[in-house]
N, C-alpha and C. Protein backbone atom coordinates (compact mmCIF):
# COMPACT_ATOMS: atom_id res chain seq x y z
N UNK A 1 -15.59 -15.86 -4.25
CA UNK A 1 -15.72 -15.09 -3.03
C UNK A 1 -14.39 -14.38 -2.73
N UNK A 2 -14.52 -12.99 -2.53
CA UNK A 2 -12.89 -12.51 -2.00
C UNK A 2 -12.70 -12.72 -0.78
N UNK A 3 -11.05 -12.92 -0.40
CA UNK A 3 -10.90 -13.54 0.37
C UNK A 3 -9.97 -11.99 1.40
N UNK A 4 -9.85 -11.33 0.46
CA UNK A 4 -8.49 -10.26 0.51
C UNK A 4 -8.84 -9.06 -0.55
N UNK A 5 -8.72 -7.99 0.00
CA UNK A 5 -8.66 -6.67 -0.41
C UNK A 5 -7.26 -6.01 -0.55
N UNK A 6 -6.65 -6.26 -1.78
CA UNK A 6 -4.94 -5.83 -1.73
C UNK A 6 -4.86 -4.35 -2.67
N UNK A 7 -4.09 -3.87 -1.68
CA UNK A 7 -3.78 -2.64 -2.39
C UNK A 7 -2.47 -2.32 -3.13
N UNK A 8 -1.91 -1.94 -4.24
CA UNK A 8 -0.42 -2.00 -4.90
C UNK A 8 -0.42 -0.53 -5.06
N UNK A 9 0.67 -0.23 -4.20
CA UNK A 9 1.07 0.96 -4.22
C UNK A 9 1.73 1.41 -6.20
N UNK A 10 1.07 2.21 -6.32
CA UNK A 10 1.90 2.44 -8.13
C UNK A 10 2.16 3.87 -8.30
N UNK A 11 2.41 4.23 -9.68
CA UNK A 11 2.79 5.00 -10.17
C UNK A 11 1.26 5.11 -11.65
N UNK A 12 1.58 6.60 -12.05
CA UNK A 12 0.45 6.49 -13.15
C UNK A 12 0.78 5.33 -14.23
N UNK A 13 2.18 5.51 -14.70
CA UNK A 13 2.61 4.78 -15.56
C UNK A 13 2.19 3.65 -15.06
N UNK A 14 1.77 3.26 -14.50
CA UNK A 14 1.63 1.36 -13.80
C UNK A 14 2.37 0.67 -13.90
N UNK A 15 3.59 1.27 -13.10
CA UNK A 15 4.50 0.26 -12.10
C UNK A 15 4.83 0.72 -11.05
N UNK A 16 4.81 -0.40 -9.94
CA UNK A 16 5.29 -0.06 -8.68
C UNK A 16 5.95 0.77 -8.41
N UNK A 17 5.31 1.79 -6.94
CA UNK A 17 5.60 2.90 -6.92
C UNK A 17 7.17 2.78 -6.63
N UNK A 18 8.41 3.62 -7.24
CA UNK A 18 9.80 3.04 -6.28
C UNK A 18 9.94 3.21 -4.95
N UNK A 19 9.28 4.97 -4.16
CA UNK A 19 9.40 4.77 -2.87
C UNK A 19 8.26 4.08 -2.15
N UNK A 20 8.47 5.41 -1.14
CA UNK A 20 7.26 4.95 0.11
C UNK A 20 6.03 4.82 -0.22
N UNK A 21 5.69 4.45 0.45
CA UNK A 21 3.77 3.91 -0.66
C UNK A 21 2.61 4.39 -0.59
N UNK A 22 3.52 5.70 1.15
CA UNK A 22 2.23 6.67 1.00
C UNK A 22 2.32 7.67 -0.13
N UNK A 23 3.87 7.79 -0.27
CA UNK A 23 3.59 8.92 -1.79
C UNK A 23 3.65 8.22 -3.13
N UNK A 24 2.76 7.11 -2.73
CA UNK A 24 2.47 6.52 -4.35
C UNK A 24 1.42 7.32 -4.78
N UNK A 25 1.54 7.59 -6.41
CA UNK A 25 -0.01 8.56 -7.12
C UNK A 25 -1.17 8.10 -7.15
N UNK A 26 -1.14 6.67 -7.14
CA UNK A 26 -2.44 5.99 -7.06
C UNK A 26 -2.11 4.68 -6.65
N UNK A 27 -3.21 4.43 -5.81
CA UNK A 27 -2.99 2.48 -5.21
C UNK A 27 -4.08 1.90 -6.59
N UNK A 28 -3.36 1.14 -6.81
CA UNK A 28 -4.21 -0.29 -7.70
C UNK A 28 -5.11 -1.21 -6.47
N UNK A 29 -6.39 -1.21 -6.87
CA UNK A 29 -6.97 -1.96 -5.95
C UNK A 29 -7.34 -3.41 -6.59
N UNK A 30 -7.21 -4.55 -5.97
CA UNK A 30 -7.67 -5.71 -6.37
C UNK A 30 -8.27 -6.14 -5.21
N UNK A 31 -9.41 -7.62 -5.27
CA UNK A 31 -9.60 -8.38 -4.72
C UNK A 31 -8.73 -10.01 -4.84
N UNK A 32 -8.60 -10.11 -3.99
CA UNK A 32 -7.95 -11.53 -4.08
C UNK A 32 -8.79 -12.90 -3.44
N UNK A 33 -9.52 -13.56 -4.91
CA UNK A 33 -9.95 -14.31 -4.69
C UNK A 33 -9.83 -15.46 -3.63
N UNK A 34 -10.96 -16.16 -3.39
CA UNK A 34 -10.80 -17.90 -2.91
C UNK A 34 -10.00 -18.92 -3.77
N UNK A 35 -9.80 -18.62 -5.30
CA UNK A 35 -9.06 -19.09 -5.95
C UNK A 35 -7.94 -19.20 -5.96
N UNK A 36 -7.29 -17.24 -5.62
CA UNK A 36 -6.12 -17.22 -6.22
C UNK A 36 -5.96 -16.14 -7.11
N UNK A 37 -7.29 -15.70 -7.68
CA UNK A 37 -7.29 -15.06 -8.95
C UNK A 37 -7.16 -13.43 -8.55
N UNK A 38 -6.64 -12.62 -8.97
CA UNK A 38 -6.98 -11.37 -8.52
C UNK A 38 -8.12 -10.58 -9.69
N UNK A 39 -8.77 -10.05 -9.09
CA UNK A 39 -9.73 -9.28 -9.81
C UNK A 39 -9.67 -7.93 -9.40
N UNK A 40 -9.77 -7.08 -10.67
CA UNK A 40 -9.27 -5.49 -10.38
C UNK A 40 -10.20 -4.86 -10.06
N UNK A 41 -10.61 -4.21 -9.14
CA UNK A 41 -11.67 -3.12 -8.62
C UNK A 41 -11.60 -1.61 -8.93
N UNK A 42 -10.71 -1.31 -8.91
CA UNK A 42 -10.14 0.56 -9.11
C UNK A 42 -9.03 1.24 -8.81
N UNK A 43 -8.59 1.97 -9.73
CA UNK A 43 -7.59 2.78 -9.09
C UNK A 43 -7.90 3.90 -8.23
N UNK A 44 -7.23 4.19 -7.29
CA UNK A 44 -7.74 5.50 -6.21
C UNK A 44 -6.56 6.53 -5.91
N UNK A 45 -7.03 7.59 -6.67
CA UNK A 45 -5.94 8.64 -6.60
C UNK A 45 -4.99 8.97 -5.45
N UNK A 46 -4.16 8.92 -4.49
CA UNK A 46 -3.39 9.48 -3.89
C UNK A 46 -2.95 10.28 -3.20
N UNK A 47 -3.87 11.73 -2.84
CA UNK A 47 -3.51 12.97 -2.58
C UNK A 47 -2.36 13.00 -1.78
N UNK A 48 -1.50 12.23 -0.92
CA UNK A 48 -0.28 12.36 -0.48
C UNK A 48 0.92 12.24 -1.75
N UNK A 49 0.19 11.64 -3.16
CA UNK A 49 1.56 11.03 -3.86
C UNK A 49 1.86 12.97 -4.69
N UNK A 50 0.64 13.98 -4.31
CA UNK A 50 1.06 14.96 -4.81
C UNK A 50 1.78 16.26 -4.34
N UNK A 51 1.76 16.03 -2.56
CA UNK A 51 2.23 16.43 -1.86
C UNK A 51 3.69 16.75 -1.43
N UNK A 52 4.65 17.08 -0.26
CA UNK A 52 6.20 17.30 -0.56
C UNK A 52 5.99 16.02 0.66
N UNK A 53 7.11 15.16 1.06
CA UNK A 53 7.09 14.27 1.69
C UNK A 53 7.95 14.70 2.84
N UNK A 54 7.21 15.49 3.63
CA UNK A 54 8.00 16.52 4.78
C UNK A 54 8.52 15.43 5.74
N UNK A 55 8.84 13.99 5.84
CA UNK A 55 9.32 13.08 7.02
C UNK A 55 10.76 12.68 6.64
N UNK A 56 11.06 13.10 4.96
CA UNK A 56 12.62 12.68 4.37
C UNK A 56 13.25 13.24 5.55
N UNK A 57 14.58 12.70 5.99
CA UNK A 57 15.56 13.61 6.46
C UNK A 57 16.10 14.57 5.72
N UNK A 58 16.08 15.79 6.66
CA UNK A 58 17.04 16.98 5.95
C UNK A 58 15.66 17.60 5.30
N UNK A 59 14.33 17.37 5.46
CA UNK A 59 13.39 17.87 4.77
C UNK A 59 12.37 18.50 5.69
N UNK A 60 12.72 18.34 6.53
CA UNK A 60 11.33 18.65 7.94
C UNK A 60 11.37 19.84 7.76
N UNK A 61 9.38 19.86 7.49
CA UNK A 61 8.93 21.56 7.51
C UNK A 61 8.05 21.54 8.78
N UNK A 62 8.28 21.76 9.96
CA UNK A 62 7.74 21.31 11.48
C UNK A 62 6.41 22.70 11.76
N UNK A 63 6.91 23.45 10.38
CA UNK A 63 6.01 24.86 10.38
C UNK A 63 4.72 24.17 10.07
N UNK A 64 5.09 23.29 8.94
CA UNK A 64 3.71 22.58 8.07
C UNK A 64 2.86 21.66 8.56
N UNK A 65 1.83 21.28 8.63
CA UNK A 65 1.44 20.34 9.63
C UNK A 65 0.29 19.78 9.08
N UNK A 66 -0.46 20.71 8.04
CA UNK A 66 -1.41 19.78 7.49
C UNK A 66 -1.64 20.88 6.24
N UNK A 67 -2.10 20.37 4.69
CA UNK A 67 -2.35 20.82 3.49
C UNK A 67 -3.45 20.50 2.96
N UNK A 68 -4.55 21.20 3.25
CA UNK A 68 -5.95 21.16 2.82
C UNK A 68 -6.16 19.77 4.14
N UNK A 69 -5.93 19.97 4.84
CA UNK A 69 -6.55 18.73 6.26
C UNK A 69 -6.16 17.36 5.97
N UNK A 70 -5.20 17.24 5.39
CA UNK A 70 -3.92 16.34 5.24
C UNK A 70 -2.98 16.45 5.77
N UNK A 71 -2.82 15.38 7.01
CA UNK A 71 -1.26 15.88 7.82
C UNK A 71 -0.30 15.19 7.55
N UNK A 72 0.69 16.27 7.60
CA UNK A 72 2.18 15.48 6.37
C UNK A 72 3.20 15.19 7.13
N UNK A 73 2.93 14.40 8.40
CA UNK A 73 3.96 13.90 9.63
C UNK A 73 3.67 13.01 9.71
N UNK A 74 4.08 11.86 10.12
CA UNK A 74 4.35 10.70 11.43
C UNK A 74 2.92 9.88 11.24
N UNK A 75 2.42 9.52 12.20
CA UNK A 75 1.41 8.85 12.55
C UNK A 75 0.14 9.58 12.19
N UNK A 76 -0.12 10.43 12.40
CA UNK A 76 -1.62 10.99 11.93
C UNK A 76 -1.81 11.04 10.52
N UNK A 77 -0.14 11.37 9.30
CA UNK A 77 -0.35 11.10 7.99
C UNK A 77 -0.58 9.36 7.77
N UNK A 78 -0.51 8.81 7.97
CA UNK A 78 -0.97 7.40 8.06
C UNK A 78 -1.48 6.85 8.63
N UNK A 79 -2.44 7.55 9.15
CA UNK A 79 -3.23 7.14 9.80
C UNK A 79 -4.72 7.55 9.00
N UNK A 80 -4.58 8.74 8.50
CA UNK A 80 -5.57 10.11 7.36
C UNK A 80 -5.48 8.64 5.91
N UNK A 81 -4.26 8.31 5.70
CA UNK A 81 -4.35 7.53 4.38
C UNK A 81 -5.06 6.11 5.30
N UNK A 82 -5.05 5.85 5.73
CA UNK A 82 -5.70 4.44 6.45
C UNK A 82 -7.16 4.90 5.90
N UNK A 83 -7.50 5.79 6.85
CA UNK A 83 -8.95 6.17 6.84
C UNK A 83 -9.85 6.83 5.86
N UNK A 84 -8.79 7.49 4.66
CA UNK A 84 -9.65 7.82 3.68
C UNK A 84 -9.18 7.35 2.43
N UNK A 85 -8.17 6.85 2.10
CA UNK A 85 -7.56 6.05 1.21
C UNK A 85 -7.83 4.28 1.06
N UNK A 86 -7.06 4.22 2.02
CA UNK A 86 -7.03 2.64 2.05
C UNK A 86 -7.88 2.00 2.99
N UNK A 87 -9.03 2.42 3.63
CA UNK A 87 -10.17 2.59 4.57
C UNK A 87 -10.01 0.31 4.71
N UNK A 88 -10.20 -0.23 3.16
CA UNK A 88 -10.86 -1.35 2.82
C UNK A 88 -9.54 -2.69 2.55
N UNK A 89 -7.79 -1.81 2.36
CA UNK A 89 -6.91 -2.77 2.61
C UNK A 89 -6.65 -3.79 4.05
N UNK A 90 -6.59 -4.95 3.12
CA UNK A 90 -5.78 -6.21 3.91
C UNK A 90 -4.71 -5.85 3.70
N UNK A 91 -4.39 -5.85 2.64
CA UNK A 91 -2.82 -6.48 2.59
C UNK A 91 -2.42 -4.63 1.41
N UNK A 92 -0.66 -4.06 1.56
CA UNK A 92 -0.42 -3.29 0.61
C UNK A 92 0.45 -3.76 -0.08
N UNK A 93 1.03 -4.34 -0.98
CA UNK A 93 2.29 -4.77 -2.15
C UNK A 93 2.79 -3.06 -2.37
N UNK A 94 4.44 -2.78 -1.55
CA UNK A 94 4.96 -1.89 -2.71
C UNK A 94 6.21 -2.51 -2.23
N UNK A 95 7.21 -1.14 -2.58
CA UNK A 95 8.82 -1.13 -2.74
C UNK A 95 8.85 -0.93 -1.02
N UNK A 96 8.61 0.15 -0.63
CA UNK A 96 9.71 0.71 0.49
C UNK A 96 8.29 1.24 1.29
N UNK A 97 9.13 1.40 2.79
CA UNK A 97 7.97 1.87 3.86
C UNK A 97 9.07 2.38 4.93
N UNK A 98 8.51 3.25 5.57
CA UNK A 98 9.08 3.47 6.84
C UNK A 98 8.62 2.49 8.15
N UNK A 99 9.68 2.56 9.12
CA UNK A 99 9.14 1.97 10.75
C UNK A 99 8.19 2.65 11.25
N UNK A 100 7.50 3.79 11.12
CA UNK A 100 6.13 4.19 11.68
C UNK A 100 4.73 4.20 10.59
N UNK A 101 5.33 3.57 9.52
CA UNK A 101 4.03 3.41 8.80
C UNK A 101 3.63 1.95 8.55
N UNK A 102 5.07 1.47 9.12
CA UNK A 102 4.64 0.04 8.92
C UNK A 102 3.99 -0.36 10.21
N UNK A 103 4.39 0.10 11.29
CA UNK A 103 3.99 0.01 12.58
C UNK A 103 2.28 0.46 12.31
N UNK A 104 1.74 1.67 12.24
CA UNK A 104 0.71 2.26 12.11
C UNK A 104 0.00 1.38 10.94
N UNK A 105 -0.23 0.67 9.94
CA UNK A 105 -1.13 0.01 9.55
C UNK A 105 -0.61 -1.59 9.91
N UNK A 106 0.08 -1.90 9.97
CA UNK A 106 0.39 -3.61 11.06
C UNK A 106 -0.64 -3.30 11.92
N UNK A 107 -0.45 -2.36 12.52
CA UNK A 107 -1.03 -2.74 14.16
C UNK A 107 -2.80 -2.59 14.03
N UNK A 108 -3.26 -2.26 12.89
CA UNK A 108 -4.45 -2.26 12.59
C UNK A 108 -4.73 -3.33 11.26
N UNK A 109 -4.04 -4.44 11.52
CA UNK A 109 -4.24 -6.03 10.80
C UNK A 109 -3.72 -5.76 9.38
N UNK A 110 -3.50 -4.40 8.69
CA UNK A 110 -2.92 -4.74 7.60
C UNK A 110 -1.42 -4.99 7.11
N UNK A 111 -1.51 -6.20 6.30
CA UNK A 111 -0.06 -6.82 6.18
C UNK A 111 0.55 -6.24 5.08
N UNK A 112 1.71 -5.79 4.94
CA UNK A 112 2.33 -5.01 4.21
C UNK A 112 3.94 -6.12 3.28
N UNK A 113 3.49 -6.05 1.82
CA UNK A 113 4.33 -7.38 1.04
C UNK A 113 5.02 -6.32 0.48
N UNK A 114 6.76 -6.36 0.40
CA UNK A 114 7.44 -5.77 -0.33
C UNK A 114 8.40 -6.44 -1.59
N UNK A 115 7.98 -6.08 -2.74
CA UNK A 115 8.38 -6.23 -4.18
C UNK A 115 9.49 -5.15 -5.05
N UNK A 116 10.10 -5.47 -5.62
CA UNK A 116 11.04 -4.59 -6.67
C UNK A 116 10.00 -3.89 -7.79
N UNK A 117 10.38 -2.47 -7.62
CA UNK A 117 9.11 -1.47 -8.57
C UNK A 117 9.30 -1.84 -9.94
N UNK A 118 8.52 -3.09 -10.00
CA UNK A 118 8.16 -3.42 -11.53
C UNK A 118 6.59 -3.39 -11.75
N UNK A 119 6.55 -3.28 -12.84
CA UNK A 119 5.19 -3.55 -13.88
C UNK A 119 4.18 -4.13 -12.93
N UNK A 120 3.18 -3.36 -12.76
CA UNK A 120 1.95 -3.75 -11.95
C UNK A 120 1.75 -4.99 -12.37
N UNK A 121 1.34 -4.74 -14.03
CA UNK A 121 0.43 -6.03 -14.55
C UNK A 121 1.69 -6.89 -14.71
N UNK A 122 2.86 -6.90 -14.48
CA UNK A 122 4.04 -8.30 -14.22
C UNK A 122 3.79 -8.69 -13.25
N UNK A 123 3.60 -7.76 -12.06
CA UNK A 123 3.31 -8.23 -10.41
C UNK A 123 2.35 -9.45 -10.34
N UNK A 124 0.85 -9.09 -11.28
CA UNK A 124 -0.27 -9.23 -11.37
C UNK A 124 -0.30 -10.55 -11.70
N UNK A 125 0.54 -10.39 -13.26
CA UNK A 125 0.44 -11.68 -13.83
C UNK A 125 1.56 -13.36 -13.03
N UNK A 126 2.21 -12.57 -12.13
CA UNK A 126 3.37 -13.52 -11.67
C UNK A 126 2.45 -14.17 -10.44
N UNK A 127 1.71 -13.34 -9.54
CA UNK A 127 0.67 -13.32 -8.74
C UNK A 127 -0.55 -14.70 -8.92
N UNK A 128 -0.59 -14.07 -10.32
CA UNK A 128 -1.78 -15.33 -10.84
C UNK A 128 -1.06 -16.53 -11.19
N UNK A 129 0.00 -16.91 -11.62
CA UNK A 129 0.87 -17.91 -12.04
C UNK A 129 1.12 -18.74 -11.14
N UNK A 130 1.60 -17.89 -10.05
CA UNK A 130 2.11 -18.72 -8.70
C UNK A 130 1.62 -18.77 -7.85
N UNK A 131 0.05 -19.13 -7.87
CA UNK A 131 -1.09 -19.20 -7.24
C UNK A 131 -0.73 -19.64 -5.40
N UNK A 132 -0.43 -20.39 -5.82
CA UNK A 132 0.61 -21.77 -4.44
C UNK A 132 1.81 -20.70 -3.55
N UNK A 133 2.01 -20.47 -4.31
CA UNK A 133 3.52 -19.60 -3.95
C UNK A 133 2.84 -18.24 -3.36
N UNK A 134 2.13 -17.56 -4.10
CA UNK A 134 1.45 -16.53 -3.31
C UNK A 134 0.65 -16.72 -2.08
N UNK A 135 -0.19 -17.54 -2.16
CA UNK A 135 -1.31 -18.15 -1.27
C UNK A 135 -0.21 -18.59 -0.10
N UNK A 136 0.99 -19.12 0.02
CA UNK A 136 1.84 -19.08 1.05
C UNK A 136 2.06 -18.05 1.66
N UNK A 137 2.34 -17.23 0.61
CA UNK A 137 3.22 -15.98 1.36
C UNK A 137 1.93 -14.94 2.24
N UNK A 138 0.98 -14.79 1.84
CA UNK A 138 -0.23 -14.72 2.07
C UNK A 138 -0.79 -14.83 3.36
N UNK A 139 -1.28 -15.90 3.95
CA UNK A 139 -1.52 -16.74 4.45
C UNK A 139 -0.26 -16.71 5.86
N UNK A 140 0.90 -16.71 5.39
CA UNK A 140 1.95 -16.50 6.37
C UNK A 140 1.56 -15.21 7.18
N UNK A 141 1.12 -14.65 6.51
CA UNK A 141 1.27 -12.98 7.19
C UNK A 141 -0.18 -13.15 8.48
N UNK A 142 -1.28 -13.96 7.35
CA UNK A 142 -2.08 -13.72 8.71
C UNK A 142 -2.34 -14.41 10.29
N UNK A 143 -1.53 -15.65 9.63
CA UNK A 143 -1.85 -16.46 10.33
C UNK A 143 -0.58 -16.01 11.81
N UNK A 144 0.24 -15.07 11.00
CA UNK A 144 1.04 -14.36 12.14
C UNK A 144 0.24 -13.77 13.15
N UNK A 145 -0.34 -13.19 12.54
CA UNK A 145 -1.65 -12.21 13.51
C UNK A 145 -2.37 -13.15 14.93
N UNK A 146 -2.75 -14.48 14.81
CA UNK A 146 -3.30 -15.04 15.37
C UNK A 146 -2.53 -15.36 16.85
């Protein structure tokens, strides 16, 4: 039975994306078993990871505001990836996030785990190994919620 819908922010090459995780190219989707076990569901393309990431400092295009009905600011761009991307995440595994994107999917129950941009399937396989050790870290996040 899944217990958890985790999303890993990546890269095509399949490893963790290095930055922010909305401009990852594709999220790795897994379920995370009652076991422990993760089971892979799909990769889901990205359309922000192809985009310019207009929130860098020194980068604001305040002209730009949305690209094909994708808005490339603040809260409504993460809010667009909530709702048509990651509609089905619990939890996201990447590198790096900003304070308004972490704010903007926290505050809608999803828990956000940050890792060094290595090898998906290292993530994967370290994941399954340390069944105990994950299932802590896990488990910590939601039981925060309560």
């Amino acid at each position: 039975m899944t217990k958890y819908r985790i999303a890993i922010a990546s890269t095509i090459e399949g490893n963790v994306y290095p930055g922010h995780f909305a401009h990852s190219q594709i999220f790795k989707i897994y379920d995370y078993m009652e076991d422990g076990d993760l089971v892979f569901v799909e990769d889901r393309v990205n359309p922000l990871g192809s985009l310019p990431d207009t929130d860098i400092e020194g980068r604001h295009h305040h002209h730009v505001i949305n690209i094909q009905g994708i808005p490339l600011r603040g809260p409504p761009k993460y809010n667009w990836l909530r709702e048509n991307i990651l509609r089905d995440a619990d939890v996201i595994i990447a590198s790096d996030a900003c304070q308004t994107s972490y704010r903007v999917f926290t505050s809608q129950g999803v828990r956000l785990i940050f890792t060094d941009p290595v090898s998906v399937d290292e993530l994967v396989n370290y994941i399954e190994k340390e069944k105990e050790k994950f299932r802590e870290i896990i488990e910590k996040y939601f039981e925060e919620e309560t």
